[in-house]
Each structure stands twice: as C-alpha cells, then as structure tokens.
C-alpha atoms as a PDB file:
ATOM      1  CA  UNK A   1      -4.567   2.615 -18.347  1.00  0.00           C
ATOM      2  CA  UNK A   2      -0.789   2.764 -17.764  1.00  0.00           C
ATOM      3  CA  UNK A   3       0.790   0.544 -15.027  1.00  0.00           C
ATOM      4  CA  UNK A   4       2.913   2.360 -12.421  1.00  0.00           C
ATOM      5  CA  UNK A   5       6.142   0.993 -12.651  1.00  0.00           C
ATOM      6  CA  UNK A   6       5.865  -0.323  -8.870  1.00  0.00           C
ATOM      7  CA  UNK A   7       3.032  -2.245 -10.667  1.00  0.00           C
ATOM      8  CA  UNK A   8       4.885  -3.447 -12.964  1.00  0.00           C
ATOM      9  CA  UNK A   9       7.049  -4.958 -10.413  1.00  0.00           C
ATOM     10  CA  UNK A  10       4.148  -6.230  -8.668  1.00  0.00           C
ATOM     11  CA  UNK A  11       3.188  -7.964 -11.709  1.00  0.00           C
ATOM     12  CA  UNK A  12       6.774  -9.168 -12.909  1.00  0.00           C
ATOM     13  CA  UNK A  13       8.585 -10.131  -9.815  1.00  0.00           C
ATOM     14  CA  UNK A  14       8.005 -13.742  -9.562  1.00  0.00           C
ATOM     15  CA  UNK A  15       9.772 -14.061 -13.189  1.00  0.00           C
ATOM     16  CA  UNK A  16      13.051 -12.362 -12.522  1.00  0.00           C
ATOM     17  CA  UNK A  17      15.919 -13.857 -11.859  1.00  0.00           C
ATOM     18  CA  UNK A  18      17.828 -13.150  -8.434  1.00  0.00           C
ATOM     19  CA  UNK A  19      19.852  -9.856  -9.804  1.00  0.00           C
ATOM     20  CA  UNK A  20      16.722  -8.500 -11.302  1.00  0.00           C
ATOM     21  CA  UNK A  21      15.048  -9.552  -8.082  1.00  0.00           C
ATOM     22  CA  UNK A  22      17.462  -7.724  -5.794  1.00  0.00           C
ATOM     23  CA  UNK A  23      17.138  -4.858  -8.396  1.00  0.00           C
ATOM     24  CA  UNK A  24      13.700  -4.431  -7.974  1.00  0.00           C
ATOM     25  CA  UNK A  25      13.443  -4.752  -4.046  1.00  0.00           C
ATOM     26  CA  UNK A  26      16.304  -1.552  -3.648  1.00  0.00           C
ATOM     27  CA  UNK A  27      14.281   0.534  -6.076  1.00  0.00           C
ATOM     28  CA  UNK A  28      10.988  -0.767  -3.819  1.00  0.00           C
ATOM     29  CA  UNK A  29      12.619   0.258  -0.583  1.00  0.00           C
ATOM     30  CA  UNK A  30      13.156   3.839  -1.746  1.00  0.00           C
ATOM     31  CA  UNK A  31      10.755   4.250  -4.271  1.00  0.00           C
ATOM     32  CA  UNK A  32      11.242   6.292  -6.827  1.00  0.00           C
ATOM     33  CA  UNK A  33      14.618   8.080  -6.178  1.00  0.00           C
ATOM     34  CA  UNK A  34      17.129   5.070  -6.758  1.00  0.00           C
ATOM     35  CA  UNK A  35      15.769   4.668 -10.196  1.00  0.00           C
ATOM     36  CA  UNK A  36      16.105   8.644 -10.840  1.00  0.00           C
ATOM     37  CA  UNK A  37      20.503   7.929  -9.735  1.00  0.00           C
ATOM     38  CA  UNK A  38      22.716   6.684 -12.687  1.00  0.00           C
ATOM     39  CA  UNK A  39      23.088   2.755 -13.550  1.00  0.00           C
ATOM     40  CA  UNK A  40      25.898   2.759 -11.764  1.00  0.00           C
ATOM     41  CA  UNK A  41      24.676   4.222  -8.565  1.00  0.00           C
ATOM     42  CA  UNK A  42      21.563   2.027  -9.061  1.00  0.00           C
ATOM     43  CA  UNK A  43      23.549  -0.950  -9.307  1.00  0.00           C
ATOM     44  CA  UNK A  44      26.323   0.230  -6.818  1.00  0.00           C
ATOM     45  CA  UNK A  45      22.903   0.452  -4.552  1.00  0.00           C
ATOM     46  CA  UNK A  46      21.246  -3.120  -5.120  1.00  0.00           C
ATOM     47  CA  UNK A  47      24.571  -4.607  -4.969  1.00  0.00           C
ATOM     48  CA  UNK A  48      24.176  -6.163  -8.246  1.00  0.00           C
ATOM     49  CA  UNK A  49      26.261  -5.471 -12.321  1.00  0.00           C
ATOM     50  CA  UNK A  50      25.283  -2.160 -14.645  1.00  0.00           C
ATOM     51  CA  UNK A  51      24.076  -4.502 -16.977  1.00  0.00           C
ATOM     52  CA  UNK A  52      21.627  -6.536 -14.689  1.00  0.00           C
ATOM     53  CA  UNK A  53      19.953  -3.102 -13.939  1.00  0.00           C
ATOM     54  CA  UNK A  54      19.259  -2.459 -17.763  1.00  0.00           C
ATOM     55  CA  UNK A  55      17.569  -5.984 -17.962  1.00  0.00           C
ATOM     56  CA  UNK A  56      15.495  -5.375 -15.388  1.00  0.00           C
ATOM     57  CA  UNK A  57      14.123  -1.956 -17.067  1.00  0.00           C
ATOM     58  CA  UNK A  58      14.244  -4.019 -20.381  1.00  0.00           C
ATOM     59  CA  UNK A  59      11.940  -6.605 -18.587  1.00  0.00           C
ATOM     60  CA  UNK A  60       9.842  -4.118 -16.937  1.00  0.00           C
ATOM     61  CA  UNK A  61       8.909  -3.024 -20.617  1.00  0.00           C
ATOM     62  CA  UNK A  62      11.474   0.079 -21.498  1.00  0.00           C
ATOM     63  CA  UNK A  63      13.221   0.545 -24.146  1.00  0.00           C
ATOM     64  CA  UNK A  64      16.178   2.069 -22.429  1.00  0.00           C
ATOM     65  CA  UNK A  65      17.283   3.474 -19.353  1.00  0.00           C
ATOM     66  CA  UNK A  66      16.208   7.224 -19.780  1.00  0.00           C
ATOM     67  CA  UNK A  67      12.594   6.238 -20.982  1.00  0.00           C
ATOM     68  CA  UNK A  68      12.661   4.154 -17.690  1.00  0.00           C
ATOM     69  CA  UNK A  69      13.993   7.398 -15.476  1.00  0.00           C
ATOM     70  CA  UNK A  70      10.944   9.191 -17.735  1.00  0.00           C
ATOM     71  CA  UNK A  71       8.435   7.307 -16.418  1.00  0.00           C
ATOM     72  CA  UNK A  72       9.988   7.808 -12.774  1.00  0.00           C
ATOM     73  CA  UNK A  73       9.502  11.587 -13.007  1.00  0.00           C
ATOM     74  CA  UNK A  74       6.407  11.752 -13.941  1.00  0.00           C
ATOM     75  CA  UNK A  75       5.185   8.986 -11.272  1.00  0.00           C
ATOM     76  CA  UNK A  76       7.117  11.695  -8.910  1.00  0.00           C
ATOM     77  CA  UNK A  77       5.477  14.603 -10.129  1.00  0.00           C
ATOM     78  CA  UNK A  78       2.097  12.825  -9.691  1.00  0.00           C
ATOM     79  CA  UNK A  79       3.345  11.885  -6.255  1.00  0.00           C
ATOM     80  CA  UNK A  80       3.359  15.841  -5.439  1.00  0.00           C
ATOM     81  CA  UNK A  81       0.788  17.140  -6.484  1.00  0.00           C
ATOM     82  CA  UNK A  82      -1.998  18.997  -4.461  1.00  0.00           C
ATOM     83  CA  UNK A  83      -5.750  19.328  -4.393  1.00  0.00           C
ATOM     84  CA  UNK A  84      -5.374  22.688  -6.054  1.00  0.00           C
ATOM     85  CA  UNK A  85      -2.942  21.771  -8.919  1.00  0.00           C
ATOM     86  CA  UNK A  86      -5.733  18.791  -9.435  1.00  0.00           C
ATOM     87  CA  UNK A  87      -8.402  21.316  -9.584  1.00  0.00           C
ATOM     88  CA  UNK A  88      -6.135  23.424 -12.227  1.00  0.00           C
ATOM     89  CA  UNK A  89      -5.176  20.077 -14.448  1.00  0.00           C
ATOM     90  CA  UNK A  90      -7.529  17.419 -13.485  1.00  0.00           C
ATOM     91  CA  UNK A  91      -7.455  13.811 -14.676  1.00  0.00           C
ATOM     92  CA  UNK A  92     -10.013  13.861 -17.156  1.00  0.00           C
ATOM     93  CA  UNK A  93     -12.414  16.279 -18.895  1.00  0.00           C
ATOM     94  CA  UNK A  94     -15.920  16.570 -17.026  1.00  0.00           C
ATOM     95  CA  UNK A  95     -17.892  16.120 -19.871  1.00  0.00           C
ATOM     96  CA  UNK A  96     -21.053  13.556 -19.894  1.00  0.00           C
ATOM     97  CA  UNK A  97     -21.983  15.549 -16.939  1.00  0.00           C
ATOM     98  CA  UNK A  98     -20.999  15.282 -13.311  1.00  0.00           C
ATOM     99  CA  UNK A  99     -21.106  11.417 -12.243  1.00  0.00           C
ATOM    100  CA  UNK A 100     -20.297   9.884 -15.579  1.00  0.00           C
ATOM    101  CA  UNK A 101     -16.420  10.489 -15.116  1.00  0.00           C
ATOM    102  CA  UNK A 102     -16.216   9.975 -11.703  1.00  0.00           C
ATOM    103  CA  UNK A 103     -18.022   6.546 -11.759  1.00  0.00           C
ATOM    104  CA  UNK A 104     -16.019   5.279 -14.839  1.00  0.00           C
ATOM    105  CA  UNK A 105     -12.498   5.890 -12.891  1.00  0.00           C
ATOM    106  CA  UNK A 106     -13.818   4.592  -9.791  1.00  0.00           C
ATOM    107  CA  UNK A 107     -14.532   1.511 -11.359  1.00  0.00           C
ATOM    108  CA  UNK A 108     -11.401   1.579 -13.292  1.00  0.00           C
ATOM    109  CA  UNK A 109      -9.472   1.907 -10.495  1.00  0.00           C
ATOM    110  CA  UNK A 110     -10.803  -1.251  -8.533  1.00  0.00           C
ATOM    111  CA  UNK A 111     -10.655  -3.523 -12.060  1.00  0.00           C
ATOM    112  CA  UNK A 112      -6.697  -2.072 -11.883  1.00  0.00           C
ATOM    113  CA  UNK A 113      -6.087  -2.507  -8.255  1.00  0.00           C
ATOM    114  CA  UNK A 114      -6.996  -5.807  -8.444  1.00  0.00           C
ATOM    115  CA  UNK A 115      -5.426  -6.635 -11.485  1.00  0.00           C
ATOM    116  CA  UNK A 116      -1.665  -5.995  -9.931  1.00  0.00           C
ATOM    117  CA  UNK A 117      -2.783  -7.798  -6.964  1.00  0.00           C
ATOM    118  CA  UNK A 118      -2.332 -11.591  -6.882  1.00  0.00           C
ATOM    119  CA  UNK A 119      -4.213 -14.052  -5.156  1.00  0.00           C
ATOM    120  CA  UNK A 120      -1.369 -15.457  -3.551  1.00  0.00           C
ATOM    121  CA  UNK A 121      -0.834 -11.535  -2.251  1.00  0.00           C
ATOM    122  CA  UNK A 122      -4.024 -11.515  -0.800  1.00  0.00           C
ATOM    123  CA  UNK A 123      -4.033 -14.974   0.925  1.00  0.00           C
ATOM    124  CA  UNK A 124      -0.704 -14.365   2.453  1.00  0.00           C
ATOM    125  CA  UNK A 125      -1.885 -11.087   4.198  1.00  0.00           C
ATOM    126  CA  UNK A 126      -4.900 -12.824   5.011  1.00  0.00           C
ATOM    127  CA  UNK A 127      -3.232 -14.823   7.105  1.00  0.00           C
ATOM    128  CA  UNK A 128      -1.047 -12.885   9.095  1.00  0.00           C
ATOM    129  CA  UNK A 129      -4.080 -10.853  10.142  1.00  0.00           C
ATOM    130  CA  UNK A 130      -5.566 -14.049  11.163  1.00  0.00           C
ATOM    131  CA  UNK A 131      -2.941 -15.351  13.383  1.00  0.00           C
ATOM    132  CA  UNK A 132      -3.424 -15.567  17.070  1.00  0.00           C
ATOM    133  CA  UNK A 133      -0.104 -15.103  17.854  1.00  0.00           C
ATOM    134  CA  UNK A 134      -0.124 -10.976  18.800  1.00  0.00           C
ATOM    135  CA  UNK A 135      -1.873  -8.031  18.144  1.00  0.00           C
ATOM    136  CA  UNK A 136      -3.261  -5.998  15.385  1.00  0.00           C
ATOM    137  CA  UNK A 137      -2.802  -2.027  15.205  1.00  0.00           C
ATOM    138  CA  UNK A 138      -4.370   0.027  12.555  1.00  0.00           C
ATOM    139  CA  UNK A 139      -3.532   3.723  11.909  1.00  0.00           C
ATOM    140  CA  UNK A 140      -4.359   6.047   8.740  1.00  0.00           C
ATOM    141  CA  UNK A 141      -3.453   9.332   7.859  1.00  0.00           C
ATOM    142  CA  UNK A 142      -5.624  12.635   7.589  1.00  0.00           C
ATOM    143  CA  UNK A 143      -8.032  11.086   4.867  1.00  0.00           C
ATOM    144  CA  UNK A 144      -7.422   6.923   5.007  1.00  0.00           C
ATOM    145  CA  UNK A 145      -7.730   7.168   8.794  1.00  0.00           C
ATOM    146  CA  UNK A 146     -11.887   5.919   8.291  1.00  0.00           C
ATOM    147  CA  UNK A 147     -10.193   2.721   6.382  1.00  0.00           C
ATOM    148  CA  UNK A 148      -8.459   1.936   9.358  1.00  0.00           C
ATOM    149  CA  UNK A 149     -11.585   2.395  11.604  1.00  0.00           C
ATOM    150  CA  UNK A 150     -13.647   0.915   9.527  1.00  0.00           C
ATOM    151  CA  UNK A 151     -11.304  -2.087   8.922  1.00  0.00           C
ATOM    152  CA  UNK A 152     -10.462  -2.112  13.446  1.00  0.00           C
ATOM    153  CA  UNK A 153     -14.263  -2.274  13.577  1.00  0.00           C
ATOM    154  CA  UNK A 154     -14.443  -5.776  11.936  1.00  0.00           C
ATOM    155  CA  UNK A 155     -11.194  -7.471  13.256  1.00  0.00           C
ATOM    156  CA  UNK A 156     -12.382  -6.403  16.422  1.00  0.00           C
ATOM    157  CA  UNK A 157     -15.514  -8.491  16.369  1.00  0.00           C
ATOM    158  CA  UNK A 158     -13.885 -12.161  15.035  1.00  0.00           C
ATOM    159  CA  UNK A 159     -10.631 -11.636  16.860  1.00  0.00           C
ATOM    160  CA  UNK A 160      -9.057 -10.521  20.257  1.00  0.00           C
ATOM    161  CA  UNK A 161      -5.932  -7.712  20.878  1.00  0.00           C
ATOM    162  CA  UNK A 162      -7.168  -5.299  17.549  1.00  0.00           C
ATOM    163  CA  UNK A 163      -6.686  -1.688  18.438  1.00  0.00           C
ATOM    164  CA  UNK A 164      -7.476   1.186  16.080  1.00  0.00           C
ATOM    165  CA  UNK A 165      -4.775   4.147  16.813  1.00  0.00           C
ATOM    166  CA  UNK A 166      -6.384   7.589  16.931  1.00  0.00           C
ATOM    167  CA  UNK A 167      -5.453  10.844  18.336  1.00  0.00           C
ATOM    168  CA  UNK A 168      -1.926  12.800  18.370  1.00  0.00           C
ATOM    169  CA  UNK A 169       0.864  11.201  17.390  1.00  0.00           C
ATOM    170  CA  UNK A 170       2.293  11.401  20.560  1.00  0.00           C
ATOM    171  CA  UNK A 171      -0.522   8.620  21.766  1.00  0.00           C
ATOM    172  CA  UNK A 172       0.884   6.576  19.110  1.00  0.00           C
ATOM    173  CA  UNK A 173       4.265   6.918  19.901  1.00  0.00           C
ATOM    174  CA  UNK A 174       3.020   5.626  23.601  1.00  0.00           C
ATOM    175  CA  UNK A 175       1.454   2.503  22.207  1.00  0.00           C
ATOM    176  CA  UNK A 176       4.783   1.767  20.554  1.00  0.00           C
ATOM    177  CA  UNK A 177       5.943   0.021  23.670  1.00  0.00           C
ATOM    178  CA  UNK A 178       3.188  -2.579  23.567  1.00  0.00           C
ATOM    179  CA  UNK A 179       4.177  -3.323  20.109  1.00  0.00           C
ATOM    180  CA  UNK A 180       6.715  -6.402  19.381  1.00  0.00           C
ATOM    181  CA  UNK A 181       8.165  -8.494  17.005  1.00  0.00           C
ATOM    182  CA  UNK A 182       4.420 -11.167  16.706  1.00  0.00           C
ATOM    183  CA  UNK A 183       2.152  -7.474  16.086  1.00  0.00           C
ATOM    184  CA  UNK A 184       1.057  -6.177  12.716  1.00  0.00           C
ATOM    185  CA  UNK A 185       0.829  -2.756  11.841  1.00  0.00           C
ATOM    186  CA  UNK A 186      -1.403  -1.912   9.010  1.00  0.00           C
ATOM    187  CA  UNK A 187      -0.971   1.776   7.782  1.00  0.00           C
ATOM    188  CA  UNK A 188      -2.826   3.513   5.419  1.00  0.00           C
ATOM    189  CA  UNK A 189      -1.017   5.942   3.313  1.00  0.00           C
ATOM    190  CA  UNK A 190      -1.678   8.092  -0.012  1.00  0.00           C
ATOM    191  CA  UNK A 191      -0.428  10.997  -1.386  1.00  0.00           C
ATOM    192  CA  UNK A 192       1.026  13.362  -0.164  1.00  0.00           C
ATOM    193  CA  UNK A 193       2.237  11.270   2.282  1.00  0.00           C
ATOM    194  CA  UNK A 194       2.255  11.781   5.784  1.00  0.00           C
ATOM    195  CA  UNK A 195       5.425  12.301   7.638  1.00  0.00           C
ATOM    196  CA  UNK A 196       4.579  11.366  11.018  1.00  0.00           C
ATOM    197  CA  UNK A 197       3.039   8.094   9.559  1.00  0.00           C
ATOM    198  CA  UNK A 198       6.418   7.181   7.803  1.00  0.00           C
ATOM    199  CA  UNK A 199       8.214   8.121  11.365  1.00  0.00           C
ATOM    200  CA  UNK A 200       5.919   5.691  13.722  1.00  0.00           C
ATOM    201  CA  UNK A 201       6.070   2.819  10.404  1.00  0.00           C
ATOM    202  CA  UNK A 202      10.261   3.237  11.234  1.00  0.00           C
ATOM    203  CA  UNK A 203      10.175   3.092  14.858  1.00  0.00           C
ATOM    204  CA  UNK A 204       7.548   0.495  14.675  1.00  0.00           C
ATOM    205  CA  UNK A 205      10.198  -1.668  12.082  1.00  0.00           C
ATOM    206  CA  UNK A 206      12.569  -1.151  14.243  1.00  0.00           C
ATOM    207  CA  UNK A 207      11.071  -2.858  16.605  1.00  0.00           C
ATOM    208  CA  UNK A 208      10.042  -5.872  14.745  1.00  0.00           C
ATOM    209  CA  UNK A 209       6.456  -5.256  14.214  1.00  0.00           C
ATOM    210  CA  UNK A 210       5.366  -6.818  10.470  1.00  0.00           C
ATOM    211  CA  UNK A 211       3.936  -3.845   8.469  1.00  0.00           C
ATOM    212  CA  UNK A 212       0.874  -4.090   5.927  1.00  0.00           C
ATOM    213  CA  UNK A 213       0.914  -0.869   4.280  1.00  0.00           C
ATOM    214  CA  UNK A 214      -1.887   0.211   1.804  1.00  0.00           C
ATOM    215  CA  UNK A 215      -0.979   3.026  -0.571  1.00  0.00           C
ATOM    216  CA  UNK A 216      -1.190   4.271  -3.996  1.00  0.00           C
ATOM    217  CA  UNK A 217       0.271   3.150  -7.123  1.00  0.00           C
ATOM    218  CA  UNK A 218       2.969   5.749  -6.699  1.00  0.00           C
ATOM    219  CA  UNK A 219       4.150   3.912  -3.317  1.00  0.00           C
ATOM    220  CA  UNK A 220       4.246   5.822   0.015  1.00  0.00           C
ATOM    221  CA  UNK A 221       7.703   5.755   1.434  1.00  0.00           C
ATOM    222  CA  UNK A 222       6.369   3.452   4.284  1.00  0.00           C
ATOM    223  CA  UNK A 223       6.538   0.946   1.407  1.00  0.00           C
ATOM    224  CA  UNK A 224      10.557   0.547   2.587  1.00  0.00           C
ATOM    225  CA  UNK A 225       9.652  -1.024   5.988  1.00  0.00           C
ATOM    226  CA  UNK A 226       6.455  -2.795   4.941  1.00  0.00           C
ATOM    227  CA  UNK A 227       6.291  -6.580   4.815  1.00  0.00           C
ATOM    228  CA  UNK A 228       3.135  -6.846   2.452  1.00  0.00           C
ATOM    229  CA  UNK A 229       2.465  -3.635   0.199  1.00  0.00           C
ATOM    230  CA  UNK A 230      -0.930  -2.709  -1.622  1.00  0.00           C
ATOM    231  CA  UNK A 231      -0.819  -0.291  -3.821  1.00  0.00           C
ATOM    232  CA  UNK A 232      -4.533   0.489  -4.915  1.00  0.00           C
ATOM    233  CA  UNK A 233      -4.955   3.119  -7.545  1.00  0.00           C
ATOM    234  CA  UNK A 234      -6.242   6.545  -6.361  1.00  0.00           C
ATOM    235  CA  UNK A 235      -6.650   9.107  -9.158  1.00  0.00           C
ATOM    236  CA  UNK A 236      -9.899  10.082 -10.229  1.00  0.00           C
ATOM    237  CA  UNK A 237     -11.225  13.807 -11.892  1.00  0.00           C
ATOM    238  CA  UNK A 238     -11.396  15.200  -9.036  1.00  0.00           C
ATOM    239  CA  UNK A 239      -9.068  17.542  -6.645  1.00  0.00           C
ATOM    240  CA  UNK A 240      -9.226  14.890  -4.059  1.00  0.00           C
ATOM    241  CA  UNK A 241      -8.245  11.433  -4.570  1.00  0.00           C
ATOM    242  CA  UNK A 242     -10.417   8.213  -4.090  1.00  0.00           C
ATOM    243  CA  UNK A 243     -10.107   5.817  -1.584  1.00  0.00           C
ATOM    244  CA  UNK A 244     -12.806   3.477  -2.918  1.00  0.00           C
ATOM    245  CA  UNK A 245     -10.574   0.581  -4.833  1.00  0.00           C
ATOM    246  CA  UNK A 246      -8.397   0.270  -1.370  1.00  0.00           C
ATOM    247  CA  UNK A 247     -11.975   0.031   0.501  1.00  0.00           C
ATOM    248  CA  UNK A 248     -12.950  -2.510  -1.755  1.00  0.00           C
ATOM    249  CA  UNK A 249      -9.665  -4.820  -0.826  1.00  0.00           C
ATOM    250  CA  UNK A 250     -10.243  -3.860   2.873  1.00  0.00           C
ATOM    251  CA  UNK A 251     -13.271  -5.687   2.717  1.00  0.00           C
ATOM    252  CA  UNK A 252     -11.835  -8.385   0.459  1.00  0.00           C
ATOM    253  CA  UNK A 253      -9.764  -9.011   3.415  1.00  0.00           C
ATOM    254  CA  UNK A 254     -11.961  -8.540   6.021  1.00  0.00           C
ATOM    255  CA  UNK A 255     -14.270 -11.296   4.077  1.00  0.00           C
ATOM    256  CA  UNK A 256     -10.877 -14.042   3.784  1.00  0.00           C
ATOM    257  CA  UNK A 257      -9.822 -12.919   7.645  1.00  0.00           C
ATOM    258  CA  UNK A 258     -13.288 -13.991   8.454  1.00  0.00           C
ATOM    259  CA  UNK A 259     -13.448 -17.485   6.730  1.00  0.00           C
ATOM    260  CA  UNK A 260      -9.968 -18.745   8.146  1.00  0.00           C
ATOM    261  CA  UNK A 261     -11.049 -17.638  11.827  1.00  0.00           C
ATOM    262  CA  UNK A 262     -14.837 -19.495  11.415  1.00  0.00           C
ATOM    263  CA  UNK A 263     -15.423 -21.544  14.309  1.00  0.00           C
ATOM    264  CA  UNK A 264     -13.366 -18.928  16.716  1.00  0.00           C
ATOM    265  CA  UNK A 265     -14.862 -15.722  15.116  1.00  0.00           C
ATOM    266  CA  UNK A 266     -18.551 -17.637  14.704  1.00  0.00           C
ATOM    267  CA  UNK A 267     -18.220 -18.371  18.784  1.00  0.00           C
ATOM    268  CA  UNK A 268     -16.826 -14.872  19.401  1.00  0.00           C
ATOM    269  CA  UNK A 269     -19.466 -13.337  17.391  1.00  0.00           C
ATOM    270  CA  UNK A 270     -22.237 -14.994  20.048  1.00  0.00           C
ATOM    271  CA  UNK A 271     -20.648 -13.974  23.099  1.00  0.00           C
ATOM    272  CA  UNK A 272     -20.500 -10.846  21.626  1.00  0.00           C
ATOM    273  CA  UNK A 273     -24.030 -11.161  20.909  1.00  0.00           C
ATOM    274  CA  UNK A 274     -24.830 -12.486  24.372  1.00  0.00           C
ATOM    275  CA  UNK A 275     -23.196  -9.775  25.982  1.00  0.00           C
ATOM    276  CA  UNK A 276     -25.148  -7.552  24.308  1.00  0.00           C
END
C-alpha cells in the first residue's frame, strides 16, 4: 500500500536534520499546496536553501522534484473527490463478492494507520487528554461527529470538564469563550473537509487552545493549527469512506487515558456508580 507523503513525514521526521525539519513542518501547515509551488517558493516559504528542499524529497523517497509534485496531485485529487466519482471509479474491483473487499481494506487500513503512528505519538496525546489542568472539547464533522460522541462519552466518565460540541455552528462559536490556552480541542476531520470545522480549529488556535486533530492520510487543513495530528487511512471500495481505523485509535486512547487517570477515574467511576 503506498504511504501518503504526510506519512512519510510522519515516519521520517525524527531523522532529518533541522532544514529538512523546518521543510517538512511548512509543507505540514499547508498541506499539499506548498509542495505543488516551485523549489524556490518552497524554500522561500520554510525559510530554508533550494537545495535543502530537494534533500528532503530525496529523503522522503523521490527521485526528483517533479515525481515528488506527482505524488502531491494525485494525493489532491484524492482529497476531492466525492461519493459519486467513488461510485464511478472505486478503489478496488468488487469481486469475491460483497464483504470480501470491504473487510480486507478495513483491516488494511488499521495495520497502516498504525504503522505511521508511533508509540511515542500516542503516549504524548495520551497525556494531554489526561491532564487535569482544563477542559476537553470534542467536535466532528457531518460523518466523524459519532467519533467525537462516542470518544466525549468515555472521557466523560474517568474525568471532569469533557464537553461534546453538537448543534449549529453558531453554538460552537458561543462555547469559544470558555475555551483558553490549558483546553484541548480534538476535531475530527476527513474528506472533503469541512469548512466551518477549519474556521472554529482557527479561532480556537487563536486563542491558545492545543488542537488534536484526527484526519485522513491526505491531511485536513486543520492539520496547520493542530498540536498532535492523526492521520488514519480512510479509503475503502466503497462511495463512502471508513472511519473504522480512526475508531480503532479512539479507543486505543481512550484505553491509555484510562490507565494514567486509575485511582481518580476508578473513584470517579463509583460515585458515578453510586449516584446512579
């Protein structure tokens, strides 16, 4: 299965030096367009030499800079398509009858999700949901809103001050001024991404709040104000894409959350229970 190259990133980061570094961050925070511009307006961009942005598309695996800018357009043309243009071309041929396809990518997807994301990764947003120190928020667009629900559901029970947003966006725009620079937003995001999701994920940066944005491996633009990006894959024969591989690392993290809150979640989970 071919990497996206945000995965490659993902996968590469901790090995480049600080040019390549900085090169790879700017293309991150407006992924994919600066890698469609010329070197020079990609390095002009990242603040870093011509020739430090061909070594990191030589690391990344290219052979030169147009196979790189390749690879960009058709991650961009994936990025747009529809449910109908799926249903015209989709991802694989539905032979072997009806489930056989469909379970194969599924479980393709979750071997690849987790493959591009580290353990490290993981931990690290584990423990920012864990902290006491503010509050949790969790929004989703039309489709990945039940991720968020489902994921509020569960913080709600080991921790205090976790709030699921639902409803217009105007509600969410309201909740904005309870939000500061201790709060985590997580957004879920996946093609075609949703504008008034990318508008609240700016305010909300502007404001301070820490972002953990899950998204596909084609990155939604949110990915430029997020602190800690997942990018599970999505694509499956189907017109509609899959959310199962980022449901599986919801509950990854739900599980780690759990462990490093286990004496207060354990004694919130009996006054829960004693309430009830």
């Amino acid at each position: 299965m071919i990497s996206s190259i945000a995965e490659l990133i993902s996968d590469r980061i901790g090995a480049m030096p600080a040019g390549e570094r900085r090169a790879a961050q700017t293309l991150i925070a407006n992924y994919p367009l600066t890698g469609l511009k010329t070197v020079a307006e990609f390095s002009t961009a990242a603040g870093v030499s011509s020739p430090t942005i061909l070594r990191f598309v030589a690391r990344l695996g290219f052979q030169n800079y147009p196979e790189f800018q390749s690879a960009l357009q058709d991650e961009l043309a994936a990025q747009l398509q529809s449910p109908a243009s799926r249903t015209l071309n989709p991802a694989a041929p539905a032979s072997g009858g009806a489930v056989s396809p469909m379970l194969e990518a599924t479980l393709d997807n979750m071997r690849e999700t987790f493959r591009h994301l580290s353990d490290r990764q993981l931990a690290d947003i584990a423990t920012k949901l864990a902290e006491r120190r503010g509050k949790t928020f969790l929004i989703g667009g039309r489709f990945t809103d039940p991720l968020a629900r489902y994921m509020a559901a569960h913080l709600a029970i080991i921790q205090p001050d976790v709030y699921h947003l639902a409803g217009q966006e105007s509600i969410w725009r309201d909740r904005l001024i309870d939000m500061g620079k201790r709060d985590v937003l997580v957004i879920f995001d996946i093609r075609r991404y949703q504008e008034s999701l990318v508008r609240f994920a700016e305010k909300a940066h502007q404001r301070g709040v820490q972002i953990v944005l899950f998204t596909d491996q084609w990155l939604s633009p949110i990915a430029r104000f997020a602190r800690h990006v997942i990018a599970g894959r999505t694509a499956v024969p189907s017109a509609w894409d899959s959310s199962a591989a980022l449901f599986v690392v919801v509950e990854t993290l739900i599980g780690a959350v759990t462990r490093q809150l286990e004496a207060a979640g354990a004694k919130r989970i009996r006054d829960l229970e004693s309430l009830r």
